[in-house]
N, C-alpha and C. Protein backbone atom coordinates (compact mmCIF):
# COMPACT_ATOMS: atom_id res chain seq x y z
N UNK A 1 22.26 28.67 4.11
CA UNK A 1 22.43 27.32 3.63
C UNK A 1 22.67 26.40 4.82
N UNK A 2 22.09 25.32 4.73
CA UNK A 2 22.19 24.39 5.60
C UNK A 2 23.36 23.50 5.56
N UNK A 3 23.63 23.61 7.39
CA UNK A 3 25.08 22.27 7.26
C UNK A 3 24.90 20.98 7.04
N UNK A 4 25.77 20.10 6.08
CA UNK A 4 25.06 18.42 6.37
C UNK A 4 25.81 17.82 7.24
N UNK A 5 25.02 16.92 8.15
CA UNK A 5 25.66 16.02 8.62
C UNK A 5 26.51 15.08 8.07
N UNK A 6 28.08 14.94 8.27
CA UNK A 6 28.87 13.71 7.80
C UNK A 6 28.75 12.85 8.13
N UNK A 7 28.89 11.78 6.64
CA UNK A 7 28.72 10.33 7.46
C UNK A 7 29.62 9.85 7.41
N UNK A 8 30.02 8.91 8.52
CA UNK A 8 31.16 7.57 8.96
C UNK A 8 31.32 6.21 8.17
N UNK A 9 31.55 6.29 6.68
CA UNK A 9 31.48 5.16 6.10
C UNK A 9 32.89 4.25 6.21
N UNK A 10 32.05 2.86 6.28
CA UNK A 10 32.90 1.05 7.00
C UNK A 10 32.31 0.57 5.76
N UNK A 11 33.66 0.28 4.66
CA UNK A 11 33.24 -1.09 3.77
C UNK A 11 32.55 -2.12 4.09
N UNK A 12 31.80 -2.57 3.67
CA UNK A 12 31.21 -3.81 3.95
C UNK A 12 31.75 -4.98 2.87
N UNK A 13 32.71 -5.80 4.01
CA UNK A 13 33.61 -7.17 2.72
C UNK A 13 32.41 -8.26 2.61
N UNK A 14 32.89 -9.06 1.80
CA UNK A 14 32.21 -9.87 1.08
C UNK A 14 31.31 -9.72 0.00
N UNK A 15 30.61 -8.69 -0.30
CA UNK A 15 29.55 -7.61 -0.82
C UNK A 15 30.02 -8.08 -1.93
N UNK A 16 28.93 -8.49 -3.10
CA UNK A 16 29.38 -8.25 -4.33
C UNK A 16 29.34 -7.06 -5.06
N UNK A 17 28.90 -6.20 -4.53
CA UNK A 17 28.58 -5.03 -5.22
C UNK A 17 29.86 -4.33 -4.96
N UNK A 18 30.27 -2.98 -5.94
CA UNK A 18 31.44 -2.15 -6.25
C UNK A 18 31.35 -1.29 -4.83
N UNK A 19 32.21 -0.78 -4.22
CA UNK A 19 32.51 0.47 -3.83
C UNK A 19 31.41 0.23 -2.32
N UNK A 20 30.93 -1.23 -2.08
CA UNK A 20 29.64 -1.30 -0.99
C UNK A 20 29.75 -0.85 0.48
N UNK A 21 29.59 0.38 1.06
CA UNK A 21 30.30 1.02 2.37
C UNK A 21 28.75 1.03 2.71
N UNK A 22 28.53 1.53 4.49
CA UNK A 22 27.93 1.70 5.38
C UNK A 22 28.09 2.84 6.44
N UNK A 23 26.99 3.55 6.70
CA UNK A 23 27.22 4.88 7.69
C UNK A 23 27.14 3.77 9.02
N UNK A 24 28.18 4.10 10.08
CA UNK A 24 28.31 3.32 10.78
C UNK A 24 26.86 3.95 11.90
N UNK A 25 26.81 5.28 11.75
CA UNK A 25 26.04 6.26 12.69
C UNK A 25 23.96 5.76 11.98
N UNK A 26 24.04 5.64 10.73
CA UNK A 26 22.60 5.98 10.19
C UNK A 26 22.20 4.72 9.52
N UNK A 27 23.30 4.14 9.43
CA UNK A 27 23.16 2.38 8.20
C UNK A 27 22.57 2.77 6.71
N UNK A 28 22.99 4.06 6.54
CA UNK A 28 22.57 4.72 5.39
C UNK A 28 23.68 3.72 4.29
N UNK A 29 23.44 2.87 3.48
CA UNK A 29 24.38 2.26 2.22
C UNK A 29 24.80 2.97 1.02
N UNK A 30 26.20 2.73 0.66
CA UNK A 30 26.30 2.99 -0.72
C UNK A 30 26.92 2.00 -1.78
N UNK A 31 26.38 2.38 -2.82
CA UNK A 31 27.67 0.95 -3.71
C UNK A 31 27.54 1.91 -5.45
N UNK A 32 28.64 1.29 -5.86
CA UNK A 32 28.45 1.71 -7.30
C UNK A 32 27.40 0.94 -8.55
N UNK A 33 26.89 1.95 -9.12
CA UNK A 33 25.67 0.76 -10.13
C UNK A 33 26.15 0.71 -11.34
N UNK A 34 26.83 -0.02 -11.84
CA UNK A 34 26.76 -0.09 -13.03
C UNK A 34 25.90 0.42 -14.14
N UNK A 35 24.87 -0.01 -14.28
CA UNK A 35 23.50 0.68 -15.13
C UNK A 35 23.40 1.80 -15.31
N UNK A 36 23.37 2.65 -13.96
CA UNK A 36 23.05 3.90 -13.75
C UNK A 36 24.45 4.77 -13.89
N UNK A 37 25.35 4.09 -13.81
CA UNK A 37 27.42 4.67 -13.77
C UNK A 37 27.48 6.05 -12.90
N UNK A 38 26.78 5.18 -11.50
CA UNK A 38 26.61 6.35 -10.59
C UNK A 38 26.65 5.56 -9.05
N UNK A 39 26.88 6.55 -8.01
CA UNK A 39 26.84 5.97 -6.65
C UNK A 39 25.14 6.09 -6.18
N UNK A 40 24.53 5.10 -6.01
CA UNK A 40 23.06 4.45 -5.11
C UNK A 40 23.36 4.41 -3.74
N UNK A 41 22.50 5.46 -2.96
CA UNK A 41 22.12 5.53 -1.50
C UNK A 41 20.35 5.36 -1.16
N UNK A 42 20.79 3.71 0.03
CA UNK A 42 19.57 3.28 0.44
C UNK A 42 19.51 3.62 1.84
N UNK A 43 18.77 4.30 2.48
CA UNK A 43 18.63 4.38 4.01
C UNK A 43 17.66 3.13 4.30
N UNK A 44 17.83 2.88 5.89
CA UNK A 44 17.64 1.69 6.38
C UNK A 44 16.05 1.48 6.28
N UNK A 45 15.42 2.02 5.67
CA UNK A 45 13.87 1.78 4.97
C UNK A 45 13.74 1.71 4.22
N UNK A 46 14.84 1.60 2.93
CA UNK A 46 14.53 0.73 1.83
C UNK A 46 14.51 2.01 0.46
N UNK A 47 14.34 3.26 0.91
CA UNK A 47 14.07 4.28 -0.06
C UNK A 47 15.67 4.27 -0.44
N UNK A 48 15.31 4.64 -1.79
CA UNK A 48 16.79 4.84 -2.72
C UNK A 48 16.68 6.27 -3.11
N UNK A 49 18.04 6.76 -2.61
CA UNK A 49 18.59 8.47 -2.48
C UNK A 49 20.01 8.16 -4.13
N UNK A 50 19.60 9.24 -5.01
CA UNK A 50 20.25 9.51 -6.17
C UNK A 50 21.39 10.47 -5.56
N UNK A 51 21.26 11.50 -4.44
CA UNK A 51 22.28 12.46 -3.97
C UNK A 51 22.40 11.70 -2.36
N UNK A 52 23.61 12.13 -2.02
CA UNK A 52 23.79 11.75 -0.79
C UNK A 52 22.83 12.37 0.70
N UNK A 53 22.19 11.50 1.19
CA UNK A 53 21.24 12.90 2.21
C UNK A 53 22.19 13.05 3.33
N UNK A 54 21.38 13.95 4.06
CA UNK A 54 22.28 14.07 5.36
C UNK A 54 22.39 13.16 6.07
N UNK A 55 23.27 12.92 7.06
CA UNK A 55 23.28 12.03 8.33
C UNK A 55 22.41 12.37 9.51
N UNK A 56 21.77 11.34 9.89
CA UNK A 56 20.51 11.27 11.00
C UNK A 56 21.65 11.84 12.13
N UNK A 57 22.75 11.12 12.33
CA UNK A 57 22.94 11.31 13.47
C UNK A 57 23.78 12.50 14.02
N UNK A 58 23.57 12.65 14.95
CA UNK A 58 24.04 14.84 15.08
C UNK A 58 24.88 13.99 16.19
N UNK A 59 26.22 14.97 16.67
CA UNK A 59 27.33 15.35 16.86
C UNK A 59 27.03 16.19 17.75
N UNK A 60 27.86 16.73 19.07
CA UNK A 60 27.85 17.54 19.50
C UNK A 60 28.10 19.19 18.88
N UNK A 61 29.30 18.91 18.23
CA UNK A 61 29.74 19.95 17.46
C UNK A 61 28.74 20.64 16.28
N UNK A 62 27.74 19.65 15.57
CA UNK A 62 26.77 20.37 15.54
C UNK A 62 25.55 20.79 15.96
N UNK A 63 26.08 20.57 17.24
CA UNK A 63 24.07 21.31 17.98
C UNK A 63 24.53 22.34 18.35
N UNK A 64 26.31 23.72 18.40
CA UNK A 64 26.96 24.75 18.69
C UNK A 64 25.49 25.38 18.36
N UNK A 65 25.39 26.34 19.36
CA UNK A 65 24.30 27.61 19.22
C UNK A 65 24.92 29.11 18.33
N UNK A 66 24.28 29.57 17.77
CA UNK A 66 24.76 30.87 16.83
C UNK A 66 24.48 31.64 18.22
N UNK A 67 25.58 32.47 18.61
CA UNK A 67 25.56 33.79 19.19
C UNK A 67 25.09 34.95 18.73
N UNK A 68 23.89 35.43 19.62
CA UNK A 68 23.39 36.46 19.12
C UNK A 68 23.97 37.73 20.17
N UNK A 69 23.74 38.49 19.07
CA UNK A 69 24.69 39.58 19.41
C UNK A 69 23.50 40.98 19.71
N UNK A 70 23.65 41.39 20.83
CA UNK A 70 22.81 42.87 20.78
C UNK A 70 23.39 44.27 20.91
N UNK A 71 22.36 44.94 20.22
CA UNK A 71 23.12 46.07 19.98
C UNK A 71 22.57 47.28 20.73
């Protein structure tokens, strides 16, 4: 199974929208929808994500190499 990248979410004030935060790393958005009575994720091209995707941006801590072991 694959690790996801975490994202760094910064409210964004003024926003009329519920719950409206920002990946500070990917500008990946979220806000609450009423309609849908669910959290909406738009990455910075406009496509709308129903599940949260991963974060673009990698970390040192995850590029760690798996040790291979010989026998």
């Amino acid at each position: 199974m694959e690790r996801k990248n975490r994202h760094s979410w910064e409210p964004i004030k003024g926003s009329g929208k519920l719950k409206h935060a920002e990946c500070m790393y990917c500008q990946l958005q979220k806000w609450w929808d009423k309609g849908f009575g669910k959290l909406i994720y738009m990455d910075k091209y406009g496509k709308i994500h129903y599940r949260t995707p991963s974060c673009t941006h990698v970390t040192p801590q995850h590029n760690k190499k798996i040790p291979e072991f010989y026998y």
